[in-house]
PDB file of N, CA and C in Angstrom:
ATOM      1  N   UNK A   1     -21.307  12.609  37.575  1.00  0.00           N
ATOM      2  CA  UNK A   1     -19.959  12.118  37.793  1.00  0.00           C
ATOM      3  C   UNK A   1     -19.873  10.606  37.574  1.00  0.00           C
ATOM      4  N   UNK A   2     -21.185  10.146  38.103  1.00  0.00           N
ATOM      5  CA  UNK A   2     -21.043   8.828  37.745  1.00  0.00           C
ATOM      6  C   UNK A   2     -20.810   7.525  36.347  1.00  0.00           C
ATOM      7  N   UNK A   3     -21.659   8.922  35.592  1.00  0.00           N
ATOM      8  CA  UNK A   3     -21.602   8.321  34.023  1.00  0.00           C
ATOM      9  C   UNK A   3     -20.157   8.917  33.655  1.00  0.00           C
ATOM     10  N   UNK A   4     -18.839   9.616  34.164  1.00  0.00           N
ATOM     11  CA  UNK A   4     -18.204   9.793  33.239  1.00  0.00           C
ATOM     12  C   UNK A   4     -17.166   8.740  33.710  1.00  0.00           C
ATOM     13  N   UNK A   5     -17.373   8.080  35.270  1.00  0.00           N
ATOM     14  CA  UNK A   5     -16.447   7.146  35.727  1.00  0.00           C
ATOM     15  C   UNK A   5     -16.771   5.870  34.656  1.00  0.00           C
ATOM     16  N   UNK A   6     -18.282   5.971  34.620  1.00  0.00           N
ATOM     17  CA  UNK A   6     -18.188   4.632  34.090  1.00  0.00           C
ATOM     18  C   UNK A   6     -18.170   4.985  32.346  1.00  0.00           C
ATOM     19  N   UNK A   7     -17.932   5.936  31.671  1.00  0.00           N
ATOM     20  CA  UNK A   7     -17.381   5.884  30.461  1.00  0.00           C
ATOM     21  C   UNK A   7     -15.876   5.680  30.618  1.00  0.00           C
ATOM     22  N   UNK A   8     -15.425   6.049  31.496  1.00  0.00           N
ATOM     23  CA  UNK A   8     -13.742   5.954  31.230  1.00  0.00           C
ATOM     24  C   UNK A   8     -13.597   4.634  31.634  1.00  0.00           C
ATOM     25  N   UNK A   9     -14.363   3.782  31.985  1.00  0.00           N
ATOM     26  CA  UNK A   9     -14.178   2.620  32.721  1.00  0.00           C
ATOM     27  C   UNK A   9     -14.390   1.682  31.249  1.00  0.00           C
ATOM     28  N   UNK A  10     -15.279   1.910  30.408  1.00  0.00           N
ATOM     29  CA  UNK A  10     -15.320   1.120  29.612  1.00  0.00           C
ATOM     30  C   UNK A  10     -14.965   1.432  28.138  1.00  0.00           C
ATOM     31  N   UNK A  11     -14.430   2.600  28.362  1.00  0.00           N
ATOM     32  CA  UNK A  11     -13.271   3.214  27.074  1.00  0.00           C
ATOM     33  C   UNK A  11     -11.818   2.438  27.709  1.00  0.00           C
ATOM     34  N   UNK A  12     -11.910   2.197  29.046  1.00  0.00           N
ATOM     35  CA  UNK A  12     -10.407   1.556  29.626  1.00  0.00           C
ATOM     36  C   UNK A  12     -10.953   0.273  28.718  1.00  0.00           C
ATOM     37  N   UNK A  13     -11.451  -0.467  29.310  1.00  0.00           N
ATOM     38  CA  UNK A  13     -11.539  -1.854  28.978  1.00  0.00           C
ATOM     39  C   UNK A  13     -11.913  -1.924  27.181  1.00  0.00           C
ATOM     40  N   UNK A  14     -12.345  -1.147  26.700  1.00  0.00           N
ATOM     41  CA  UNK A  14     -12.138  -1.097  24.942  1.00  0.00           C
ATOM     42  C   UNK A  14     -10.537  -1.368  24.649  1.00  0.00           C
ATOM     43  N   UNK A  15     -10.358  -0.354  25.223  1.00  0.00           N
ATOM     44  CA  UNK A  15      -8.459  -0.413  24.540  1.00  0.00           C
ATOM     45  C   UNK A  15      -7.943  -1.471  24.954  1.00  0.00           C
ATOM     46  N   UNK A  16      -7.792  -2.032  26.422  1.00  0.00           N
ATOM     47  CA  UNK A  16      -7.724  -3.061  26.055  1.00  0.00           C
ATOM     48  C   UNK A  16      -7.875  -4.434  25.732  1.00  0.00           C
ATOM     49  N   UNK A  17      -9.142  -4.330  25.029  1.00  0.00           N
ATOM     50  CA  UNK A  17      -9.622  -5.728  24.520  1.00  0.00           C
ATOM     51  C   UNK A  17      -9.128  -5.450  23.206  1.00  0.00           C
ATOM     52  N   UNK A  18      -8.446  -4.127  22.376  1.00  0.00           N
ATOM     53  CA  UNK A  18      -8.227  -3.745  21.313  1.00  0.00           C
ATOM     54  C   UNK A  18      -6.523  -4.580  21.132  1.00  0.00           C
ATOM     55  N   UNK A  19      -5.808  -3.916  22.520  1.00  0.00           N
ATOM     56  CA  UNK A  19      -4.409  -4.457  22.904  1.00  0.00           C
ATOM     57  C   UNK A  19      -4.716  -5.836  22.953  1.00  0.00           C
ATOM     58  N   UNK A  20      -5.303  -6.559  23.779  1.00  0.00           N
ATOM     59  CA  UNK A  20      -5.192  -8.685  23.289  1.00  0.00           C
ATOM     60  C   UNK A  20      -5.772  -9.049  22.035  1.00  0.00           C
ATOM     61  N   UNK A  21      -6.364  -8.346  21.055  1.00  0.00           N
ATOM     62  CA  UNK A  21      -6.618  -8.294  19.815  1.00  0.00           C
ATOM     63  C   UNK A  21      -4.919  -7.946  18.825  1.00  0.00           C
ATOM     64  N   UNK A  22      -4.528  -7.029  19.272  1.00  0.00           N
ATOM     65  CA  UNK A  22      -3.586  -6.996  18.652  1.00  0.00           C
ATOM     66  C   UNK A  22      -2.367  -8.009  19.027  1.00  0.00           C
ATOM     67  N   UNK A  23      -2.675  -8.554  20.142  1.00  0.00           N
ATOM     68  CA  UNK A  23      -1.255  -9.510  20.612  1.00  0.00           C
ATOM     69  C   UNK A  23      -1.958 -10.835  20.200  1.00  0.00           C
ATOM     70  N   UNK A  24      -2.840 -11.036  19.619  1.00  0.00           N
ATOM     71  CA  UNK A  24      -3.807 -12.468  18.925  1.00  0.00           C
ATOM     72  C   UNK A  24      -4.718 -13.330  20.199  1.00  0.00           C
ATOM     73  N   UNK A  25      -4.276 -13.039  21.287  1.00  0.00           N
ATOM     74  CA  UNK A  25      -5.518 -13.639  22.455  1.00  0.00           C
ATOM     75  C   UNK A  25      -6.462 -13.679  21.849  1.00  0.00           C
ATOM     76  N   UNK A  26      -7.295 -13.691  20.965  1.00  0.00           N
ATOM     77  CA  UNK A  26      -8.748 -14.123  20.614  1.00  0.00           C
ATOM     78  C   UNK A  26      -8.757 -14.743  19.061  1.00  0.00           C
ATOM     79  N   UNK A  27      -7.898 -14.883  18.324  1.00  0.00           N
ATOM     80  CA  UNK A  27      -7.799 -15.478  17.202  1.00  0.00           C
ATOM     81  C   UNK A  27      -7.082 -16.598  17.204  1.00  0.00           C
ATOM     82  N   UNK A  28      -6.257 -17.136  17.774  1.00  0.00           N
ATOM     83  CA  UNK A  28      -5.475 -18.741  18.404  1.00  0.00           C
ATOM     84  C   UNK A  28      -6.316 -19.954  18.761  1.00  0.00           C
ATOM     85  N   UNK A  29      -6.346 -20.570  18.107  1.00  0.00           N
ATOM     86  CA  UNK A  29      -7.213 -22.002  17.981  1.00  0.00           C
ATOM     87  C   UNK A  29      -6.061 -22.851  19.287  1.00  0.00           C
ATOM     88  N   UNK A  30      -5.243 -22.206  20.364  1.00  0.00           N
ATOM     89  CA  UNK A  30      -4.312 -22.892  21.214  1.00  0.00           C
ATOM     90  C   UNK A  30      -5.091 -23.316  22.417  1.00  0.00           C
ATOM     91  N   UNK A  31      -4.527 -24.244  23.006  1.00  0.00           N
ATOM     92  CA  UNK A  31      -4.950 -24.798  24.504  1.00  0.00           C
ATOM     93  C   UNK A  31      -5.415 -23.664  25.594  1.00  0.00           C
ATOM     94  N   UNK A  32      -6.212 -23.716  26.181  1.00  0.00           N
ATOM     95  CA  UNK A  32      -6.941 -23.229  26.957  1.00  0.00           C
ATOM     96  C   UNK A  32      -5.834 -23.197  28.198  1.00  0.00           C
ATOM     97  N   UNK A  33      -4.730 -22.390  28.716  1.00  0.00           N
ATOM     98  CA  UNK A  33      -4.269 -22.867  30.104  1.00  0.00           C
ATOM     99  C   UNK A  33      -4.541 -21.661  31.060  1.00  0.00           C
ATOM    100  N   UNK A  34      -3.980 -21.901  32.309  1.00  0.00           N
ATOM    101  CA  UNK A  34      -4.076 -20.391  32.973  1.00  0.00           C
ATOM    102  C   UNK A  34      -3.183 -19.981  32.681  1.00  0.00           C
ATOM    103  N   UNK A  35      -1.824 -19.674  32.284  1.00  0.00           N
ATOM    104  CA  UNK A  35      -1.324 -18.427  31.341  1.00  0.00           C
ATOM    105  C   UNK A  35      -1.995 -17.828  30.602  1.00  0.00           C
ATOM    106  N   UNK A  36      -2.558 -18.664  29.861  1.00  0.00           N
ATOM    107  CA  UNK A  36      -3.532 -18.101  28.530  1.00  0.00           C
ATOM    108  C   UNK A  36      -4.471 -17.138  28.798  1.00  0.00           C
ATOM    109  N   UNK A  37      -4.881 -17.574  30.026  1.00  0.00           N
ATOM    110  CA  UNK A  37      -6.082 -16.638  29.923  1.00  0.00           C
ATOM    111  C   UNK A  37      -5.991 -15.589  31.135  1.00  0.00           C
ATOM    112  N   UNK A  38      -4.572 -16.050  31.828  1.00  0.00           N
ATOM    113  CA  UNK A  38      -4.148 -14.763  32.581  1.00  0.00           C
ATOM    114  C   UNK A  38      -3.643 -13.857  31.871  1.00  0.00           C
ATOM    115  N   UNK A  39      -2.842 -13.872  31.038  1.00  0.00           N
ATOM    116  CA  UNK A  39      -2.100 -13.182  29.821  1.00  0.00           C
ATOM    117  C   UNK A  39      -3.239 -12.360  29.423  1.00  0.00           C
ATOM    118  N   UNK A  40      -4.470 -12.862  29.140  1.00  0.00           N
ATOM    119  CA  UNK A  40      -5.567 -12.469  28.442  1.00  0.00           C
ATOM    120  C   UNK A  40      -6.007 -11.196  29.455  1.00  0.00           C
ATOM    121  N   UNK A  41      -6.522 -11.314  30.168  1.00  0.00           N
ATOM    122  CA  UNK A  41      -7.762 -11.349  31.155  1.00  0.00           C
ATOM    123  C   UNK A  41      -6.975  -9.616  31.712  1.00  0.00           C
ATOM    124  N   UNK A  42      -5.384 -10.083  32.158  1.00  0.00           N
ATOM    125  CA  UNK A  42      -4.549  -8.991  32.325  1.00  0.00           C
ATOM    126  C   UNK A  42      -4.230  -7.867  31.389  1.00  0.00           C
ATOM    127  N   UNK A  43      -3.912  -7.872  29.775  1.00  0.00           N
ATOM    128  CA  UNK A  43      -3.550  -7.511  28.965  1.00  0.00           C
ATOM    129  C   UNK A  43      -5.321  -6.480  28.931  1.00  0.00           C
ATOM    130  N   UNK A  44      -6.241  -7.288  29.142  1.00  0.00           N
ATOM    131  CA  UNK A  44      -7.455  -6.198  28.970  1.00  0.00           C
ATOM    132  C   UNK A  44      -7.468  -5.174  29.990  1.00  0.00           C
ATOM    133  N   UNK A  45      -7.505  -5.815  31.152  1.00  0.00           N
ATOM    134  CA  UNK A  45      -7.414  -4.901  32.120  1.00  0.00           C
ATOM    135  C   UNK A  45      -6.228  -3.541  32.438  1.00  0.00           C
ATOM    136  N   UNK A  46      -5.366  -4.176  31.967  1.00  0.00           N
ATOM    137  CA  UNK A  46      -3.787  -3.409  31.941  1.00  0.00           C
ATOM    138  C   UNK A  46      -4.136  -2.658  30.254  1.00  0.00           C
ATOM    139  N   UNK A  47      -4.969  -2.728  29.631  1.00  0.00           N
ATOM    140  CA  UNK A  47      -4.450  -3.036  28.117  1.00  0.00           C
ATOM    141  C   UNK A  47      -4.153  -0.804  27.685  1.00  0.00           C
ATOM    142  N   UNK A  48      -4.545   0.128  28.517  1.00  0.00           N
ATOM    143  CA  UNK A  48      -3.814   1.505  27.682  1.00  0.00           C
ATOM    144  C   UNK A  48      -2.470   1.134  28.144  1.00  0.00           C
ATOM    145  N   UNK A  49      -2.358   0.629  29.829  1.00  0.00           N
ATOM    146  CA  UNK A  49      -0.760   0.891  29.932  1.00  0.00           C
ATOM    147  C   UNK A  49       0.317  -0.246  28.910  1.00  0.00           C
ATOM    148  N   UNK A  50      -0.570  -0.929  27.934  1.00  0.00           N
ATOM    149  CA  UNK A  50       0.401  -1.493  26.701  1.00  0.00           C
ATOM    150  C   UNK A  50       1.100  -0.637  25.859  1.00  0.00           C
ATOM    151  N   UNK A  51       0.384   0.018  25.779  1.00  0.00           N
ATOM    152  CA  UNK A  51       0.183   1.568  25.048  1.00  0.00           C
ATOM    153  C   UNK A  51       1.776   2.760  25.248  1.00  0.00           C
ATOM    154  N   UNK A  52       2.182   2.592  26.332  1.00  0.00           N
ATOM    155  CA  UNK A  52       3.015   3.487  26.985  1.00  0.00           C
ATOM    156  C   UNK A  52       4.415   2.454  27.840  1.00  0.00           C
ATOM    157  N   UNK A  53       4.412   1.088  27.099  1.00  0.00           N
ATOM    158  CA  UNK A  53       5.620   0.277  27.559  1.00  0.00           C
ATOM    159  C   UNK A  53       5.926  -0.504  28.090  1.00  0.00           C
ATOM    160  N   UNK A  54       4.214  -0.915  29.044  1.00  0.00           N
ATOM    161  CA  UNK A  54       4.229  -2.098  29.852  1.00  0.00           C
ATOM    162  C   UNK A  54       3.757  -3.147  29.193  1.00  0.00           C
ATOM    163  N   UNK A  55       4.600  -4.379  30.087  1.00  0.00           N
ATOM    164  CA  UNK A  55       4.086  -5.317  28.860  1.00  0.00           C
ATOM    165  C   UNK A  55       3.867  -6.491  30.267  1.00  0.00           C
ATOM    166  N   UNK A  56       2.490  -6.695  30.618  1.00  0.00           N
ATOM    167  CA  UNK A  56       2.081  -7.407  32.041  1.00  0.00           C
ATOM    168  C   UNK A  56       1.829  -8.747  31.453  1.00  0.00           C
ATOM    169  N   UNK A  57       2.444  -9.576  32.580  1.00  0.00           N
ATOM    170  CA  UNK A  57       2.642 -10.952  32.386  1.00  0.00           C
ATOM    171  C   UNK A  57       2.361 -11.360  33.485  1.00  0.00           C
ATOM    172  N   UNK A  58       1.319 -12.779  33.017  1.00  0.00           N
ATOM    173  CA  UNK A  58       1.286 -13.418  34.989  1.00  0.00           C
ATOM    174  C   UNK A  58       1.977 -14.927  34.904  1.00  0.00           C
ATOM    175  N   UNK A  59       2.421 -15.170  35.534  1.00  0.00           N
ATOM    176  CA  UNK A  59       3.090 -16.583  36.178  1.00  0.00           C
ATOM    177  C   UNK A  59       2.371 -17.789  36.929  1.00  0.00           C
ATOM    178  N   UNK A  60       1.659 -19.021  36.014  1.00  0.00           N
ATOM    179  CA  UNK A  60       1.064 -19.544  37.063  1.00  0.00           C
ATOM    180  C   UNK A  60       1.676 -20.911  37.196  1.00  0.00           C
ATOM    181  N   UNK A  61       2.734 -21.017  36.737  1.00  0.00           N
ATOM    182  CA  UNK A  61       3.536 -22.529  36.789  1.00  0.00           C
ATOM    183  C   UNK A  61       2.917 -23.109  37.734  1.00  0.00           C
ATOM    184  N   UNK A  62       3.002 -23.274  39.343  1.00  0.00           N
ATOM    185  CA  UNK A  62       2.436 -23.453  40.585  1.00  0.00           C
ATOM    186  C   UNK A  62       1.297 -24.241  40.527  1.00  0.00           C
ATOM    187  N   UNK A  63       0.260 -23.465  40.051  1.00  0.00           N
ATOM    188  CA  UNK A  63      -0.790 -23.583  39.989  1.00  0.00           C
ATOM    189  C   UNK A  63      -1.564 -24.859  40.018  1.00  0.00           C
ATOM    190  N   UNK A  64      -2.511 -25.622  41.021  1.00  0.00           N
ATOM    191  CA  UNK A  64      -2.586 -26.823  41.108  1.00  0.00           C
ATOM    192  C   UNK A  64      -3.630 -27.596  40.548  1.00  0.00           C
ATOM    193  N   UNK A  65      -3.277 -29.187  39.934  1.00  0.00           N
ATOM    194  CA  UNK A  65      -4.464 -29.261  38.706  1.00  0.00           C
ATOM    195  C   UNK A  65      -5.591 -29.399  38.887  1.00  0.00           C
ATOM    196  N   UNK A  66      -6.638 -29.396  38.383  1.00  0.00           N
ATOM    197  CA  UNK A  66      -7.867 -29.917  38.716  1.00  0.00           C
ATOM    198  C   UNK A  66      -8.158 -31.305  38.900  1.00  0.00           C
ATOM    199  N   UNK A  67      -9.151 -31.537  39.816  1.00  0.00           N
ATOM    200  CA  UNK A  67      -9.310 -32.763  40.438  1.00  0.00           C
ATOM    201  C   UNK A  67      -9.932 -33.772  39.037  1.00  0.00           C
ATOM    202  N   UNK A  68      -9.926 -34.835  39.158  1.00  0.00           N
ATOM    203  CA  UNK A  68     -10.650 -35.706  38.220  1.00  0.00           C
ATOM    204  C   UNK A  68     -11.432 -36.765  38.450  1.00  0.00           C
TER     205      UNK A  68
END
């Protein structure tokens, strides 16, 4: 049982690293921000339910800067 959780676990995460491939997350020479790589990071994790209409977005306007 265990090997078929973890095949579906990483047939999940294929599709969607296939889905931020198709939305360009890995081909963009753009700034590194946390949208970017929440957009990213989400779209893999979320990435069959792209598949069927959802389209997951994270919000980090807020978000506070790093120290310097």
């Amino acid at each position: 049982m265990r090997g078929l959780v973890g095949a579906l676990l990483i047939a999940w995460l294929l599709i969607g690293g296939i889905a931020a491939a198709q939305r360009g997350y890995f081909g963009d020479k753009r700034d590194v921000s946390c949208k970017n790589v929440g957009d990213t990071v989400l779209t893999i994790v979320a990435g069959p339910l792209n598949y069927v209409g959802a389209n997951p977005k994270i919000d980090c306007k807020d978000a506070p800067e790093p120290s310097r």
